[in-house]
Protein backbone atom coordinates (compact mmCIF):
# COMPACT_ATOMS: atom_id res chain seq x y z
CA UNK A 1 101.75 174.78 53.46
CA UNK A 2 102.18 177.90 56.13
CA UNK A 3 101.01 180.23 53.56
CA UNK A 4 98.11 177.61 52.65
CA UNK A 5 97.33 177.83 56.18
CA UNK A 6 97.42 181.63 56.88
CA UNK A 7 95.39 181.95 53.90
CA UNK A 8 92.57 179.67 55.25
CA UNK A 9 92.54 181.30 58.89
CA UNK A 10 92.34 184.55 56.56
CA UNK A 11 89.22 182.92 54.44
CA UNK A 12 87.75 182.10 57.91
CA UNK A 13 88.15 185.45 59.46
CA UNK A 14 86.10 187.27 56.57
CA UNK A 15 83.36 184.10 56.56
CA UNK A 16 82.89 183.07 59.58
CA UNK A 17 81.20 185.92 60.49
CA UNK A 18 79.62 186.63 57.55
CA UNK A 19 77.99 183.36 57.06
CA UNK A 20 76.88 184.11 60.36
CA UNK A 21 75.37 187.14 59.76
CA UNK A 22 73.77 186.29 56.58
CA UNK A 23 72.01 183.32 57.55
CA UNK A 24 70.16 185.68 59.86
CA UNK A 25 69.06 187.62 56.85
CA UNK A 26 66.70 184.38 55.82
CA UNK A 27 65.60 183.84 58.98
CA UNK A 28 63.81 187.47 59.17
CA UNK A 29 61.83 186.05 55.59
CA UNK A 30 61.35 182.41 56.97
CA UNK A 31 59.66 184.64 60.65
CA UNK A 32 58.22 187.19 58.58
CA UNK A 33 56.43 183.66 56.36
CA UNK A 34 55.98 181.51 59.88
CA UNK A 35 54.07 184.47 62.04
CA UNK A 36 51.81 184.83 58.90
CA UNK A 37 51.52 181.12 58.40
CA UNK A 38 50.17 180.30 61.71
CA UNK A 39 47.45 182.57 61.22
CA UNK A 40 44.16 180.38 59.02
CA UNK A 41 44.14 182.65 56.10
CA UNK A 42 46.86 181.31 53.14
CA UNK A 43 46.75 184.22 51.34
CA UNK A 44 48.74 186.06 54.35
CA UNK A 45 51.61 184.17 53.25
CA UNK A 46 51.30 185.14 49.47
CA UNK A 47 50.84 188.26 50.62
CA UNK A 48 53.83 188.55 52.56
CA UNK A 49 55.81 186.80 49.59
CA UNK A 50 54.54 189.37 47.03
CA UNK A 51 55.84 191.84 49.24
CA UNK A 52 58.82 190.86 49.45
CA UNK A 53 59.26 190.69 45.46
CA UNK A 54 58.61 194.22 45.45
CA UNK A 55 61.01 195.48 47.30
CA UNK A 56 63.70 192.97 45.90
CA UNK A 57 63.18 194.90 42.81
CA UNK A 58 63.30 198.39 44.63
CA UNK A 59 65.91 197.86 47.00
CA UNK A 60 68.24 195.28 45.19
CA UNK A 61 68.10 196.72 41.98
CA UNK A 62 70.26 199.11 43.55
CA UNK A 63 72.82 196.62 45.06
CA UNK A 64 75.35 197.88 43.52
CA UNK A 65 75.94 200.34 46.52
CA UNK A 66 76.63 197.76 48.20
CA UNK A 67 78.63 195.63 45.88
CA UNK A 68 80.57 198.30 44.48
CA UNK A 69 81.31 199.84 47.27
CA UNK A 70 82.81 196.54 48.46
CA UNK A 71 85.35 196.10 45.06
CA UNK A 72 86.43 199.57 44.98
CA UNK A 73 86.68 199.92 48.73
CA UNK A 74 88.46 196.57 49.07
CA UNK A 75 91.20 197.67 46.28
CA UNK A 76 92.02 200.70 47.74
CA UNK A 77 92.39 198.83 51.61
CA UNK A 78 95.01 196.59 49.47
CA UNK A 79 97.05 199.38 48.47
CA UNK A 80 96.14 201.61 52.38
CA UNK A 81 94.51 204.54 50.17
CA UNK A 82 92.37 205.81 53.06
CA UNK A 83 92.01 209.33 51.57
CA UNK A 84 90.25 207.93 48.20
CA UNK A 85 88.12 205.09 51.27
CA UNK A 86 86.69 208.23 52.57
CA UNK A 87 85.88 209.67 49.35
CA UNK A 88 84.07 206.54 47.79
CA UNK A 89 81.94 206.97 50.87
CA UNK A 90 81.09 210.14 50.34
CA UNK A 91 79.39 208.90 46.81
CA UNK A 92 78.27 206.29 47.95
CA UNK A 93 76.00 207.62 50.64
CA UNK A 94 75.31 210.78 48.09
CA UNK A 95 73.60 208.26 45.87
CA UNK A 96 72.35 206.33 48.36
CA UNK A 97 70.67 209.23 49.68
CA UNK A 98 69.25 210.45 46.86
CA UNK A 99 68.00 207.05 45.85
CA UNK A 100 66.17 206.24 48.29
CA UNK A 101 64.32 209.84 48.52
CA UNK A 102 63.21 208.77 44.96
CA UNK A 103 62.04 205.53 46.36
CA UNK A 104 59.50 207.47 48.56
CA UNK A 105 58.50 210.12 45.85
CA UNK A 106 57.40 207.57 43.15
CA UNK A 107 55.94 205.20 45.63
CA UNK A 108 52.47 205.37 44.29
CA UNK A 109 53.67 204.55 40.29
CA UNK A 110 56.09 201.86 42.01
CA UNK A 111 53.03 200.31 43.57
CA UNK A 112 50.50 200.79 40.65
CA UNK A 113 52.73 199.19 38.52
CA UNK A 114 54.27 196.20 40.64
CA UNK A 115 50.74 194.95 41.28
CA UNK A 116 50.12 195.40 37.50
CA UNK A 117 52.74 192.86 36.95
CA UNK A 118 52.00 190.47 39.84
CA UNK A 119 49.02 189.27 39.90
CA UNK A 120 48.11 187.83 42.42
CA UNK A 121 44.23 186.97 44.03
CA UNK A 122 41.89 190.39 45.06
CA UNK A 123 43.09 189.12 48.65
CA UNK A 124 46.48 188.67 48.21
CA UNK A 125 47.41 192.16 46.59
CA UNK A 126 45.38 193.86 49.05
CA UNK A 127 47.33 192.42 51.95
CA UNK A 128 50.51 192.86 49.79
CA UNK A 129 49.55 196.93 49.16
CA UNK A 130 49.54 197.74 52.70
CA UNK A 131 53.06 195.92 53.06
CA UNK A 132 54.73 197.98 50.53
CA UNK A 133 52.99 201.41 51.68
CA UNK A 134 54.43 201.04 54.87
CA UNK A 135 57.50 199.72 54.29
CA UNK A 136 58.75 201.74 51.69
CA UNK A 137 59.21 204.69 54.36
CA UNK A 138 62.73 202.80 54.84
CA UNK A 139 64.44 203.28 51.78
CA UNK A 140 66.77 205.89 52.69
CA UNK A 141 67.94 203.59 55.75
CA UNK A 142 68.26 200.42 53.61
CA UNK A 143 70.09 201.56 50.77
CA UNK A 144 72.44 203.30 53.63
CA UNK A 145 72.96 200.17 55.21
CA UNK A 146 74.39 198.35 51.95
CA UNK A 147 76.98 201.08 51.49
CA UNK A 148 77.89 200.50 55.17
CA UNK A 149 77.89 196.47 54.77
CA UNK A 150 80.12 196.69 51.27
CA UNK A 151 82.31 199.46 52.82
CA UNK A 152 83.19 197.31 56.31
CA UNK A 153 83.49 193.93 54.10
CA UNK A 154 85.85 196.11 51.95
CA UNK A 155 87.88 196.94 54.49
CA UNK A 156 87.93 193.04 56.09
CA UNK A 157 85.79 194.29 58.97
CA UNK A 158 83.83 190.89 59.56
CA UNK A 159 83.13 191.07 63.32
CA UNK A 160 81.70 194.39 62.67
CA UNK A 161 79.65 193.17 59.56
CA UNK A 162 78.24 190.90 61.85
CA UNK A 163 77.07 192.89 64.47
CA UNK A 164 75.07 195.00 62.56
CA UNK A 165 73.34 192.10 60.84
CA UNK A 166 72.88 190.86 64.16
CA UNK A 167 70.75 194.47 65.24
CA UNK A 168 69.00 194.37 61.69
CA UNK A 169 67.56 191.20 61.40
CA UNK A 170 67.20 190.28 65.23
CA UNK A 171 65.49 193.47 66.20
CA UNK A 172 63.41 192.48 62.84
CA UNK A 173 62.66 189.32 64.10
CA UNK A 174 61.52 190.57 67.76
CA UNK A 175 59.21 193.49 66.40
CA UNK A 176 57.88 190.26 63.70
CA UNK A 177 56.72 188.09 66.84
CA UNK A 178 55.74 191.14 69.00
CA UNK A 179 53.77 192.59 65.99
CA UNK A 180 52.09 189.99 64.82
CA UNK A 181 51.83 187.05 67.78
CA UNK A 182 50.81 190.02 70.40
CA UNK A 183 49.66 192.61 68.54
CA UNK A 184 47.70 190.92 65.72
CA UNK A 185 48.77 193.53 63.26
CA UNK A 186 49.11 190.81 60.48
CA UNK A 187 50.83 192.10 57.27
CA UNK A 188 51.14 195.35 58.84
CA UNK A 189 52.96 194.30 61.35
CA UNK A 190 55.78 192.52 59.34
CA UNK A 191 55.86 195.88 57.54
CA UNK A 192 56.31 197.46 60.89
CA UNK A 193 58.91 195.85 62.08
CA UNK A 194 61.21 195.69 58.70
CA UNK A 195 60.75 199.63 59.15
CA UNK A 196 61.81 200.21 62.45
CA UNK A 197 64.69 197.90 62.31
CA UNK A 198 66.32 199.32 59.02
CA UNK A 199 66.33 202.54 60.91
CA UNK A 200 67.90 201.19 63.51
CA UNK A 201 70.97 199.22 61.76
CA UNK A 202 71.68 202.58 59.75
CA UNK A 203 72.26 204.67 62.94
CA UNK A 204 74.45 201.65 64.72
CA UNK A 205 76.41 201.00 61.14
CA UNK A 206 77.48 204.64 60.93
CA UNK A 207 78.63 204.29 64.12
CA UNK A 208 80.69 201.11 63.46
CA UNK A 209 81.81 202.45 60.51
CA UNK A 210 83.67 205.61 61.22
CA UNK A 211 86.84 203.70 62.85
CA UNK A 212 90.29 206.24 63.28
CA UNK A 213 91.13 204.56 59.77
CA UNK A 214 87.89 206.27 58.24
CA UNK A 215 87.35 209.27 60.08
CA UNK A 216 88.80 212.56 58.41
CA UNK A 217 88.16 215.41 56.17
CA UNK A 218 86.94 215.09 52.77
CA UNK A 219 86.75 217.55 50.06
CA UNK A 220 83.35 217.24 48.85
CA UNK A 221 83.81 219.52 45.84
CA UNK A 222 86.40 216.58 45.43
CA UNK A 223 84.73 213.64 46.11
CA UNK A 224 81.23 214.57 45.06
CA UNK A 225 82.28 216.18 41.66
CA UNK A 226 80.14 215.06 38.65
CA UNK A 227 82.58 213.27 36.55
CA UNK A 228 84.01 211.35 39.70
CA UNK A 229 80.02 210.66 40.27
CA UNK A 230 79.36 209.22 36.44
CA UNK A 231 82.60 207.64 36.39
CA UNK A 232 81.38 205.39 39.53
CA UNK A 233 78.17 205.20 37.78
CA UNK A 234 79.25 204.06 34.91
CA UNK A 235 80.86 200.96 36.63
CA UNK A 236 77.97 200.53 38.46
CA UNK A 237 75.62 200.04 35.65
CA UNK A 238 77.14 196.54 35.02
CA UNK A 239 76.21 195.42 38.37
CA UNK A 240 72.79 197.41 38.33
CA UNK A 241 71.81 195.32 34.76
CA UNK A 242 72.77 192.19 36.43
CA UNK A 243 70.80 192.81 39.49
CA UNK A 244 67.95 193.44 38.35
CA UNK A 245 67.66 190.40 36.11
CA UNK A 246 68.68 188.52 39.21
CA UNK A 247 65.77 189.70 40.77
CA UNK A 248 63.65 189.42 38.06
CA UNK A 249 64.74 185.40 37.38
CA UNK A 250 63.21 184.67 41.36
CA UNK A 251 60.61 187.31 40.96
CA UNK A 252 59.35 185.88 37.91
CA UNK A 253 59.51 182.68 39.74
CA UNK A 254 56.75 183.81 42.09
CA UNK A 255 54.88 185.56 39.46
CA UNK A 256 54.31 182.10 38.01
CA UNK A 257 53.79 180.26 40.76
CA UNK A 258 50.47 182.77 41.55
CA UNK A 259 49.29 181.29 38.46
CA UNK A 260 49.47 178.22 39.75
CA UNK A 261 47.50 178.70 42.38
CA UNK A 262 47.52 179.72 46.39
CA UNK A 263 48.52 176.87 47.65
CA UNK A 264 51.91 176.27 45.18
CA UNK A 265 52.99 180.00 45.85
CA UNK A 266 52.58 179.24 49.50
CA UNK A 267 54.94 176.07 49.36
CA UNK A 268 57.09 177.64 46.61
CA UNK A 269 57.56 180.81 48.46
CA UNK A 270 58.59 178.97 51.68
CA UNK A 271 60.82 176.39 49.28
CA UNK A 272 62.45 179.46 48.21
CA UNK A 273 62.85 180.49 52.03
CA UNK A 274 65.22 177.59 52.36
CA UNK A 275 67.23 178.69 49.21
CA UNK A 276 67.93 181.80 50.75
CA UNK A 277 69.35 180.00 53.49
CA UNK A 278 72.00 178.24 51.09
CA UNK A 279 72.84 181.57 49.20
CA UNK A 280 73.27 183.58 52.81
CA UNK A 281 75.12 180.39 53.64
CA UNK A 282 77.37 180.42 50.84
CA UNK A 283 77.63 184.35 49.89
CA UNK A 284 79.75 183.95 53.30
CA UNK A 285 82.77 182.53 51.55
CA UNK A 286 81.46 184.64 48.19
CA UNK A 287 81.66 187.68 49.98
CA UNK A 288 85.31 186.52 51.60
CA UNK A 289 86.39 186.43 48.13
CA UNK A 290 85.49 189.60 47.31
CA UNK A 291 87.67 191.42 50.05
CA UNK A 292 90.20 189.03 49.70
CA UNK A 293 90.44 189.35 45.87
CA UNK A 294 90.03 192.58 46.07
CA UNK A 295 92.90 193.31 48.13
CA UNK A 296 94.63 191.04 46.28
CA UNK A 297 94.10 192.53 43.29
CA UNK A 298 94.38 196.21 44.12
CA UNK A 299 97.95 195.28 45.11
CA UNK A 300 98.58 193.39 41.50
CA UNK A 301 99.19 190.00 43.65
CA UNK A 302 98.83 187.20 41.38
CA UNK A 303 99.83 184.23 43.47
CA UNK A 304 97.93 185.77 46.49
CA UNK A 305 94.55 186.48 44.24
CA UNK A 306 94.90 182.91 42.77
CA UNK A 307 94.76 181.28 46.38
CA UNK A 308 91.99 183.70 47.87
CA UNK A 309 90.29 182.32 44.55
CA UNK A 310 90.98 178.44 45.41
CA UNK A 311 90.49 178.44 49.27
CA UNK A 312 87.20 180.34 49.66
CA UNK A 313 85.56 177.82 46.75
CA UNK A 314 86.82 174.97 48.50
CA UNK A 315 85.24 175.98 51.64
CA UNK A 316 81.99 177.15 49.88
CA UNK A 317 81.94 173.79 48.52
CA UNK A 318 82.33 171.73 51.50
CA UNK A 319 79.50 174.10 53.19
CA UNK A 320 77.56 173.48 49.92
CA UNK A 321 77.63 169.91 50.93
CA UNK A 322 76.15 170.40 54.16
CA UNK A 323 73.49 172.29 52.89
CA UNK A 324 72.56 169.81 50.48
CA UNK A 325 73.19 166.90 53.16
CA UNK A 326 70.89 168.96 55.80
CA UNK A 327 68.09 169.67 53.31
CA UNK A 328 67.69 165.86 52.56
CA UNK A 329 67.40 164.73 56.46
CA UNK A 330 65.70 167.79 57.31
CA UNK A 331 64.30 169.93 54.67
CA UNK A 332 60.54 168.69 55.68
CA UNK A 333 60.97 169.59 59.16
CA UNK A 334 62.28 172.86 58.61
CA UNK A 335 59.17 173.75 56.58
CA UNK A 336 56.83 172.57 59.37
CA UNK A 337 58.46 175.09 61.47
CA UNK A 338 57.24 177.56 59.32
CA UNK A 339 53.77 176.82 58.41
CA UNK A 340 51.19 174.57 60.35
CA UNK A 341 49.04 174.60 56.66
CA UNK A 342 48.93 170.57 55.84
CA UNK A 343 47.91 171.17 52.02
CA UNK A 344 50.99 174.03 52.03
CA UNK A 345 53.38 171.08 54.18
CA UNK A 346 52.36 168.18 51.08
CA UNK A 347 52.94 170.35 48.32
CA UNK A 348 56.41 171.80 49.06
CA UNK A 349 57.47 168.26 49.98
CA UNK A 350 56.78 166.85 46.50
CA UNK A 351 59.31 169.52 45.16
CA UNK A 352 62.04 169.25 48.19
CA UNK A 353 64.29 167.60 45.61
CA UNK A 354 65.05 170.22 43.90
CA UNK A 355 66.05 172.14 47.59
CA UNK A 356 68.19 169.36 47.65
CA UNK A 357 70.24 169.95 44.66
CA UNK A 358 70.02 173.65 44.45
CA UNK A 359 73.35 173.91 46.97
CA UNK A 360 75.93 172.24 44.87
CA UNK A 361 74.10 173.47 41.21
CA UNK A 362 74.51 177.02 42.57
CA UNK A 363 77.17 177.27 45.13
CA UNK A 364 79.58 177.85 41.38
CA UNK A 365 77.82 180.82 40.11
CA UNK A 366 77.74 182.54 43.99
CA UNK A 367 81.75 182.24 44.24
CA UNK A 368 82.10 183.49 40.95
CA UNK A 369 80.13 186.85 41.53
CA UNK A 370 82.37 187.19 44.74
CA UNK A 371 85.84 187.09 42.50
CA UNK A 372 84.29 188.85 39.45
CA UNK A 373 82.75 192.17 41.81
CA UNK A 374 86.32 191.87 44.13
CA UNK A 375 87.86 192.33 40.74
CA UNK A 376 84.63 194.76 39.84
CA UNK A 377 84.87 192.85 36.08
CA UNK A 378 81.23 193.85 36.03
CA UNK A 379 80.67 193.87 32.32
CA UNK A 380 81.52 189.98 32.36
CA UNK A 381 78.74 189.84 35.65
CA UNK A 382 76.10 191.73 33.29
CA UNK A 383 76.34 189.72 29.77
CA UNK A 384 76.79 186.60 31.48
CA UNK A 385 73.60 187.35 33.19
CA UNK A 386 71.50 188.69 30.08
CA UNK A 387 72.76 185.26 28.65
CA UNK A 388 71.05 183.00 31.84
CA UNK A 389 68.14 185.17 31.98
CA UNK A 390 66.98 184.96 28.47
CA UNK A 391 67.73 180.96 28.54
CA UNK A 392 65.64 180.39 31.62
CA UNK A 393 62.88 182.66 30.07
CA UNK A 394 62.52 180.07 27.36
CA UNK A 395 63.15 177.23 29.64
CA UNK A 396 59.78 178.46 32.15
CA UNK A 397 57.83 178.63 28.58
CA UNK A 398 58.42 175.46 27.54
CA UNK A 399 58.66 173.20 30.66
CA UNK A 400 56.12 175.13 33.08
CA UNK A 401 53.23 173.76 30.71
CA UNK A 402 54.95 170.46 30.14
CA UNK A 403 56.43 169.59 33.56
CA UNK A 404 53.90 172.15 35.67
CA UNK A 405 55.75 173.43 38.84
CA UNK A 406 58.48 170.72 38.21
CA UNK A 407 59.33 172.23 35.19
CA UNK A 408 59.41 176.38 37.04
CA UNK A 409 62.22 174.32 39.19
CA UNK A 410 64.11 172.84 36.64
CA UNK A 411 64.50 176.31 34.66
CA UNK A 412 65.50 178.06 37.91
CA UNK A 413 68.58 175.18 38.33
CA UNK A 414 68.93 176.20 34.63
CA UNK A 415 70.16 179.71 35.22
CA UNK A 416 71.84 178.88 37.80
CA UNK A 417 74.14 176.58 35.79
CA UNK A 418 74.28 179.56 33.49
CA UNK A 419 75.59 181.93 35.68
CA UNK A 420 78.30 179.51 36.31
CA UNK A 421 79.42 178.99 33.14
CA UNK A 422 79.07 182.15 31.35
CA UNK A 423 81.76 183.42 34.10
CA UNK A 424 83.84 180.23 34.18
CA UNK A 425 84.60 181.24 30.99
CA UNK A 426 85.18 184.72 31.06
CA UNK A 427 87.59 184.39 34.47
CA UNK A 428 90.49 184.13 32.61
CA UNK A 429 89.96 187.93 31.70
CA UNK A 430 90.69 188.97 35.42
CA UNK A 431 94.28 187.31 35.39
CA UNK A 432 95.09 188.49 32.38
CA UNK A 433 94.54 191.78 33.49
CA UNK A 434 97.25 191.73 36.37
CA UNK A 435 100.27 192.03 34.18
């Protein structure tokens, strides 16, 4: 029981703040979404939404930099290797450097063909252009900022974690209202204020990231050698395959709902603002299991892996519960708050059940990412999601003309079950590899 206990105070430490700081990360969409859908025009909000696909694929397509960075960084704080700490970060930021320079050089062939693939009203991808030509200036700073957040969740820095979420996403939030509200910038002005504030979490991260633990020489020629480089890459493919289908499942999402019409990807997009608020939610206790595991792991500690495993999913649980117990008494007044549209309001009320469900469905398949990337098992991560995305491919074929937007729901609670069980049944892999 003492060791029961220490280990929950130790889930708690890691969580606790990161829950906090990722349900702040929702809250910038659900702003960005509520400033645009207080203005009369709908298509501001699709906009805004279309946007925001975009740069899921751009930025977290390359997530790995900051998952990765948290399972490698994470093992080697188990076993107090500082020396090979400072060199992951010297790769990390190398490639996060260099990818994000790309970002800005293909820009133009990144817009052409996002727009080619959602389509979306004359309107809507107008509005949605002058998002991504603006905000795309920040790609340097926000793939940065993910090798910062993995590296300080690597090394159990949780307060620190949260304070930088804390200057991302409230500064975001601030510019948003000051923007939009004051200014009347519109899209622009979301765009604005995304930019500014991923500059300003980069600087403040560095800072909070160069502790005495950190801080020291490294031997580039070392660190930054080309097979150390493809050897990292190589891992990180895994994770950069199942990313990107990821994105493209809840991409693909809103790609149908255009189809559908402006006023179901207006009340699906701001639906999908309250899932985000269950997966920041409930990546708090994933991402607890991935430093925790981690550690665990790097150190060969079976019985402590094995209970960093069964707290953190019993927590994420019980906070899955919530969720799900929240969205039922107040899931309708929570999307009043963020748009004043009554055909919008109607709509996403008829599919609120599915809100409802989504926390326990998914709440399996988030904890199991955490252990699997703590463990950085990232080929099991990548087939297990080729597996979900190609079954919820056939699933939006088939029900979305027999069940309409009912039927786009039930696929996405589809993959998510997927997710679950392709790595429920590949976990065993990760213990086996301890002896």
């Amino acid at each position: 029981m003492p060791q029961a206990a220490e280990w929950n105070r130790k889930v708690w430490r890691m969580a606790g703040p990161i829950i906090l700081s990722n349900l702040s990360v929702p809250l910038v969409g659900i702003v960005d979404t509520a400033v645009v859908g207080h203005l009369p025009n709908p298509d501001y909000i699709g906009a805004v939404a279309l946007g925001a696909v975009i740069f899921n694929f751009v930025y977290w397509g390359f997530g790995f930099l900051r998952m990765g960075t948290t399972g490698f960084i994470a093992q080697c704080f188990g076993r107090g290797d500082y020396t090979e700490i400072r060199n992951l970060l010297s790769r990390a930021f190398f490639l996060s450097g260099v990818l994000g320079l790309a970002i800005i050089v293909l820009q133009f062939p990144i817009d052409g063909i996002a727009f080619w693939l959602l389509e979306g009203s004359i309107e809507v991808e107008s509005y949605a252009s002058q998002y991504f030509k603006i905000r795309v200036w920040g790609a340097p700073a926000a793939l940065s900022t993910y090798v910062i957040l993995g590296a300080l969740i690597g090394m159990h820095n949780a307060r620190a974690t949260l304070i930088l979420q804390l200057i991302l996403n409230g500064t975001n939030i601030l510019l948003d209202i000051l923007f939009v509200t004051v200014f009347h910038w519109n899209v622009a002005g979301v765009a604005w204020a995304t930019l500014i504030s991923e500059y300003l979490a980069m600087t403040v991260g560095l800072w909070l990231l160069f502790d005495h633990r950190v801080r020291g020489v490294v031997n580039l020629r070392h660190a930054l050698a080309f097979s150390r480089i493809k050897s990292l890459l190589q891992v990180n493919i895994n994770i950069f395959i199942r990313t990107i289908l990821l994105i493209f499942a809840f991409s693909y999402f809103t790609a149908l709902s255009t189809k559908l019409g402006s006023i179901l990807l207006a009340a699906n997009a701001v639906l999908l603002h309250l899932n985000s608020l269950t997966a920041y939610g409930l990546d708090g206790f994933a991402h607890a299991a991935e430093a925790l595991v981690g550690s665990e792991y790097g150190k060969r500690n079976r019985p402590g892996f094995r209970l960093a495993v069964k707290l953190s999913t019993l927590w994420a649980l019980i906070t899955g519960l919530l969720f799900t117990t929240g969205f039922y008494f107040w899931g309708d007044s929570i999307v009043a708050l963020i748009t004043n549209i009554d055909d919008v309001k109607t709509t996403a009320h008829q599919y609120m059940p599915w809100v409802i469900l989504l926390p326990m469905i998914s709440v399996w398949s988030y904890q199991l990412d955490g252990i699997f990337i703590g463990a950085t098992h990232t080929r099991e991560m990548r087939n297990g999601m080729i597996i979900s995305t190609l079954v919820y491919l056939l699933c939006t074929w088939f029900f979305l003309d027999w069940w309409h937007n009912h039927g786009l729901w039930f696929a996405l609670m589809v993959f998510m079950i997927l997710r679950a069980v392709t790595l429920g049944f590949w976990y065993g892999r990760i213990e086996s590899s301890m002896k």
